[in-house]
Protein backbone atom coordinates (compact mmCIF):
# COMPACT_ATOMS: atom_id res chain seq x y z
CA UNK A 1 126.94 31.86 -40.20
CA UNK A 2 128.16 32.18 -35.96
CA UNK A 3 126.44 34.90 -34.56
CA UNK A 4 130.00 36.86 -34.16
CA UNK A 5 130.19 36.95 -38.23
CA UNK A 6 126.89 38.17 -38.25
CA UNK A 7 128.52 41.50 -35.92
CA UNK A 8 131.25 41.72 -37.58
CA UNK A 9 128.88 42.08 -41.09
CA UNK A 10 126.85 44.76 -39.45
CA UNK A 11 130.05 46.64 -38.19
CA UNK A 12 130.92 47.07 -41.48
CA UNK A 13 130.26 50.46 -43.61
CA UNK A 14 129.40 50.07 -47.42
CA UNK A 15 131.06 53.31 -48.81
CA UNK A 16 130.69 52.66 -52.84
CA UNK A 17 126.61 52.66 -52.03
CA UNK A 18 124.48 55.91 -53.06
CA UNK A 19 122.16 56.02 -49.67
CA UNK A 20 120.35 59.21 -51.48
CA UNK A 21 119.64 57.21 -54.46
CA UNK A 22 118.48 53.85 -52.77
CA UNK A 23 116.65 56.18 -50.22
CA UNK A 24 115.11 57.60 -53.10
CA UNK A 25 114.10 54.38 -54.65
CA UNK A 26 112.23 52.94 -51.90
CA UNK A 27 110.50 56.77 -52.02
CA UNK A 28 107.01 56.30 -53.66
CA UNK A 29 104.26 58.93 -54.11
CA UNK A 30 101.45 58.11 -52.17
CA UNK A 31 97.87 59.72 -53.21
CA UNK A 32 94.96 59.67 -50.88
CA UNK A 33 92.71 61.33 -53.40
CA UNK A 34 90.67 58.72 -55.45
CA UNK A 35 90.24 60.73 -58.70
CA UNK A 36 93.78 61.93 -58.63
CA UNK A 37 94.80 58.82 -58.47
CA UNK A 38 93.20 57.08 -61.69
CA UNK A 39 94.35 60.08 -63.32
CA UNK A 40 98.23 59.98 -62.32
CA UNK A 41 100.76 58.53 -64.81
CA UNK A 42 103.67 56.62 -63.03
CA UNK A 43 106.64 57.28 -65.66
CA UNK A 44 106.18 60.91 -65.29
CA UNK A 45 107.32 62.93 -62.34
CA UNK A 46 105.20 64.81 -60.25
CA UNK A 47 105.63 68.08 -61.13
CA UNK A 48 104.21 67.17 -64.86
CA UNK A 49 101.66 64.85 -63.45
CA UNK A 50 100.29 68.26 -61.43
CA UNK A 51 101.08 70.35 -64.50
CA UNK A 52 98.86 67.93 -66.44
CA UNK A 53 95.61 68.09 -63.78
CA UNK A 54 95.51 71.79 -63.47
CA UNK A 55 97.49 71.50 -60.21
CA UNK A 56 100.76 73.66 -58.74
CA UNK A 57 103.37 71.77 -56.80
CA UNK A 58 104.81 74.60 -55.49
CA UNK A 59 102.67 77.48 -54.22
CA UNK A 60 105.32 80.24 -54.28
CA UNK A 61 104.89 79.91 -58.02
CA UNK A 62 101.59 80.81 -58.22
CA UNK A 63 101.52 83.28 -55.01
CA UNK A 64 104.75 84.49 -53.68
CA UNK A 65 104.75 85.06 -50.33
CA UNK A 66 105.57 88.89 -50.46
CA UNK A 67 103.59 89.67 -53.48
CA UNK A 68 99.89 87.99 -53.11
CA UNK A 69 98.30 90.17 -55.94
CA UNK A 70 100.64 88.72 -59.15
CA UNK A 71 98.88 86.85 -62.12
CA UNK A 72 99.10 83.38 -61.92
CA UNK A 73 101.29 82.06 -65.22
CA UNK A 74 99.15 80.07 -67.43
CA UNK A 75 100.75 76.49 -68.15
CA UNK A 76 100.76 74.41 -71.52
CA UNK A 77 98.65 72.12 -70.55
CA UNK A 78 98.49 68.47 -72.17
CA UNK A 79 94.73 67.76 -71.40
CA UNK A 80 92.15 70.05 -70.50
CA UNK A 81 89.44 67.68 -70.80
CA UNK A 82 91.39 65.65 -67.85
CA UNK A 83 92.00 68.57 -66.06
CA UNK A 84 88.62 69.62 -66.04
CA UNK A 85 87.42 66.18 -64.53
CA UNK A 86 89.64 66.36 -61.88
CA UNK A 87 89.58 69.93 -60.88
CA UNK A 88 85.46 69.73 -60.65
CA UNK A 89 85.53 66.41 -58.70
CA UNK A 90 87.99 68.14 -56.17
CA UNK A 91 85.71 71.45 -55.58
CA UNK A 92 82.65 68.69 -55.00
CA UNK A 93 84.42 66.97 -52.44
CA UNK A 94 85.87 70.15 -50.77
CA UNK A 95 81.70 71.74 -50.35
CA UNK A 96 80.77 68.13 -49.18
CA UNK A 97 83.54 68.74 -46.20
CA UNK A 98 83.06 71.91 -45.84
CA UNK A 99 78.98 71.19 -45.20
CA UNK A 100 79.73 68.36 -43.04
CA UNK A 101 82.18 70.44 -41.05
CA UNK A 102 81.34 71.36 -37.11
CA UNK A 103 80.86 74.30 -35.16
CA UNK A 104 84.07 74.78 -32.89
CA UNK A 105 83.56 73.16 -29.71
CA UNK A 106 81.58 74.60 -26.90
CA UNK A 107 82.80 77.30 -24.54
CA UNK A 108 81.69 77.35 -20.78
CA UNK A 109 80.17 80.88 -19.32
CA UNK A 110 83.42 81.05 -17.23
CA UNK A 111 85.54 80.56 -20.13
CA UNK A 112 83.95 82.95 -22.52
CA UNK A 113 84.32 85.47 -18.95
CA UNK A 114 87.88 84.81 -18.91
CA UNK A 115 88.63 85.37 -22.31
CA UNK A 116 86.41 88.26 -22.17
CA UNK A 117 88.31 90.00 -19.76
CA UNK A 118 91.70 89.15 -21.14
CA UNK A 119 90.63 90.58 -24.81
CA UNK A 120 89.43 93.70 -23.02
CA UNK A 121 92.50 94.47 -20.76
CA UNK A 122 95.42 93.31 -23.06
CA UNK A 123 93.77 93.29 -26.58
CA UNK A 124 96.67 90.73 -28.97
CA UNK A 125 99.23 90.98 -26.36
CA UNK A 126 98.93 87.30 -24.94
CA UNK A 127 102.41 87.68 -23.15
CA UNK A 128 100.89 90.43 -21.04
CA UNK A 129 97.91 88.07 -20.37
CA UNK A 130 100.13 85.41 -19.32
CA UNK A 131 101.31 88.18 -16.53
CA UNK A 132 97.77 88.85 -15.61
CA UNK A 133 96.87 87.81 -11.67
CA UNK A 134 93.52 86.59 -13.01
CA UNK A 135 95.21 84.60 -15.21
CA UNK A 136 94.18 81.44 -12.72
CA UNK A 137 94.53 78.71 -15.25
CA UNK A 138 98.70 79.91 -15.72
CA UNK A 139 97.88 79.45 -19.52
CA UNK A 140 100.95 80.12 -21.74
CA UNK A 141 100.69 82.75 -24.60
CA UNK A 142 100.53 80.08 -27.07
CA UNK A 143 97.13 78.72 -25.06
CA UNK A 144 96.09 81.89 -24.76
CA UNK A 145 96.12 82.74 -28.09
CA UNK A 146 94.70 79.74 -28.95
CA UNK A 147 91.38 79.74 -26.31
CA UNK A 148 91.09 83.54 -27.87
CA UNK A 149 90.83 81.76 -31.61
CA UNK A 150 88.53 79.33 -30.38
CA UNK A 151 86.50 82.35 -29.33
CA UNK A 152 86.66 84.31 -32.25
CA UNK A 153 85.89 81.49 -34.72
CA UNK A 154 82.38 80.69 -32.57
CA UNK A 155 80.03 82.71 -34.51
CA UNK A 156 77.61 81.84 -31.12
CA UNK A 157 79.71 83.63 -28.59
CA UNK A 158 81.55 86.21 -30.71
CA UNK A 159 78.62 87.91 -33.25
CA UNK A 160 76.39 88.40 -29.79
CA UNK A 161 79.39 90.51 -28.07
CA UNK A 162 79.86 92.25 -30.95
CA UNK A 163 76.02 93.70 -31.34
CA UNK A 164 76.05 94.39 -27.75
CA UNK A 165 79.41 96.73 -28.86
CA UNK A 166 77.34 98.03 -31.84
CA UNK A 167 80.10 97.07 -33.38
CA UNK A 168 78.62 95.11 -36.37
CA UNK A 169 78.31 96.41 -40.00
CA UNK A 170 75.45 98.64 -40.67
CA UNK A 171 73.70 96.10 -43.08
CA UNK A 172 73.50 93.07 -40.24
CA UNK A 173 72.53 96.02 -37.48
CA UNK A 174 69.58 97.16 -40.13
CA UNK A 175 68.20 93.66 -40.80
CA UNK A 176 68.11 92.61 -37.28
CA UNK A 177 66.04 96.03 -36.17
CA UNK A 178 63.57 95.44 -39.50
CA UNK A 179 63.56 91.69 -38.09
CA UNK A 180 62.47 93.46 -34.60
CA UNK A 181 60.26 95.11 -35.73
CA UNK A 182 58.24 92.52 -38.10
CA UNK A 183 58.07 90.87 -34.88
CA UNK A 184 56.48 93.51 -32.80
CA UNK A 185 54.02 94.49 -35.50
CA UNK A 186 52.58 90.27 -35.20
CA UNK A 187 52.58 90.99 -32.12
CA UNK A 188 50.55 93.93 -31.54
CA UNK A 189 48.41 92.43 -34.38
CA UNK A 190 47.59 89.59 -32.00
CA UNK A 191 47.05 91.50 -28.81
CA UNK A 192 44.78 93.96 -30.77
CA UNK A 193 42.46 90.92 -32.18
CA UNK A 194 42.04 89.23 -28.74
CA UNK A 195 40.59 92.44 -27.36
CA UNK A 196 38.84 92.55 -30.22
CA UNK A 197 36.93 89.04 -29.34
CA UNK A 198 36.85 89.87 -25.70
């Protein structure tokens, strides 16, 4: 076959093919997860094979998005004993991340500063922070919004600010003054038994 065959061949359209349904077939449903995986039955679709593990394909179902507080619609499902396997494996792996998982990275004092002042003069408004002449860095309301998260989510910077503010629940400001004062009673303990010796 000359190479000018070969163009003509590709010039060509194929209009009796089905490119959904040989799209489709090359499709395969690819499962990261371990257990799921020795679990899932190949001649079944997925939406059974979900069904069957205690799983929803489609969260709408179980939560619409305007309505959060609706009860969730029991299933018939096949096997519980299979669902139970896989549904307690899952919530193991999901602590181990979650005990593994890292604080959010560090902030520098001029960063937490700048944030600082931006939270304080615009509150949520990160367009009007974007207009701000400190705004040195020319950081976009989408970075903005997204240094201010990284702030927020640090319980090191964030809880400190707040109990300056006296902003914290009652319960947290009461067990840090009974904390307080546990430690000033060891310490006048100690002071009082060196003059004591002396």
């Amino acid at each position: 076959m000359g190479v000018r065959q070969r163009k003509k061949m590709r010039k060509q359209f194929r209009y009796e093919t089905n490119r959904k349904r040989e799209f489709n077939k090359g499709k395969k449903t690819k499962i990261d997860i371990e257990v799921i995986r020795k679990v899932w039955d190949k001649s079944k679709s997925t939406h059974t094979n979900m069904a069957q593990l205690g799983l929803e394909y489609k969260l709408n179902k179980i939560m619409p998005p305007n309505e959060m507080e609706t009860d969730v619609q029991k299933k018939d499902i096949v096997d519980e004993g299979k669902q139970k396997a896989v549904v307690e494996t899952l919530e193991s792996q999901v602590k181990n991340q979650v005990a593994k998982t890292k604080l959010p990275p560090r902030l520098t004092h001029s960063q937490r500063s700048y944030i600082r002042y931006m939270m304080q003069r615009h509150g949520t408004n990160y367009y009007a922070m974007s207009k701000d002449p400190k705004n040195y860095y020319q950081d976009t309301p989408k970075q903005l919004e997204a240094k201010i998260k990284s702030y927020l989510d640090n319980p090191r910077y964030y809880i400190p600010e707040m109990r300056k503010k006296g902003l914290l629940p009652a319960k947290l400001a009461e067990k840090k003054k009974k904390a307080q004062d546990k430690k000033k009673k060891a310490q006048k303990k100690k002071f009082n038994s060196k003059k004591k010796k002396s």
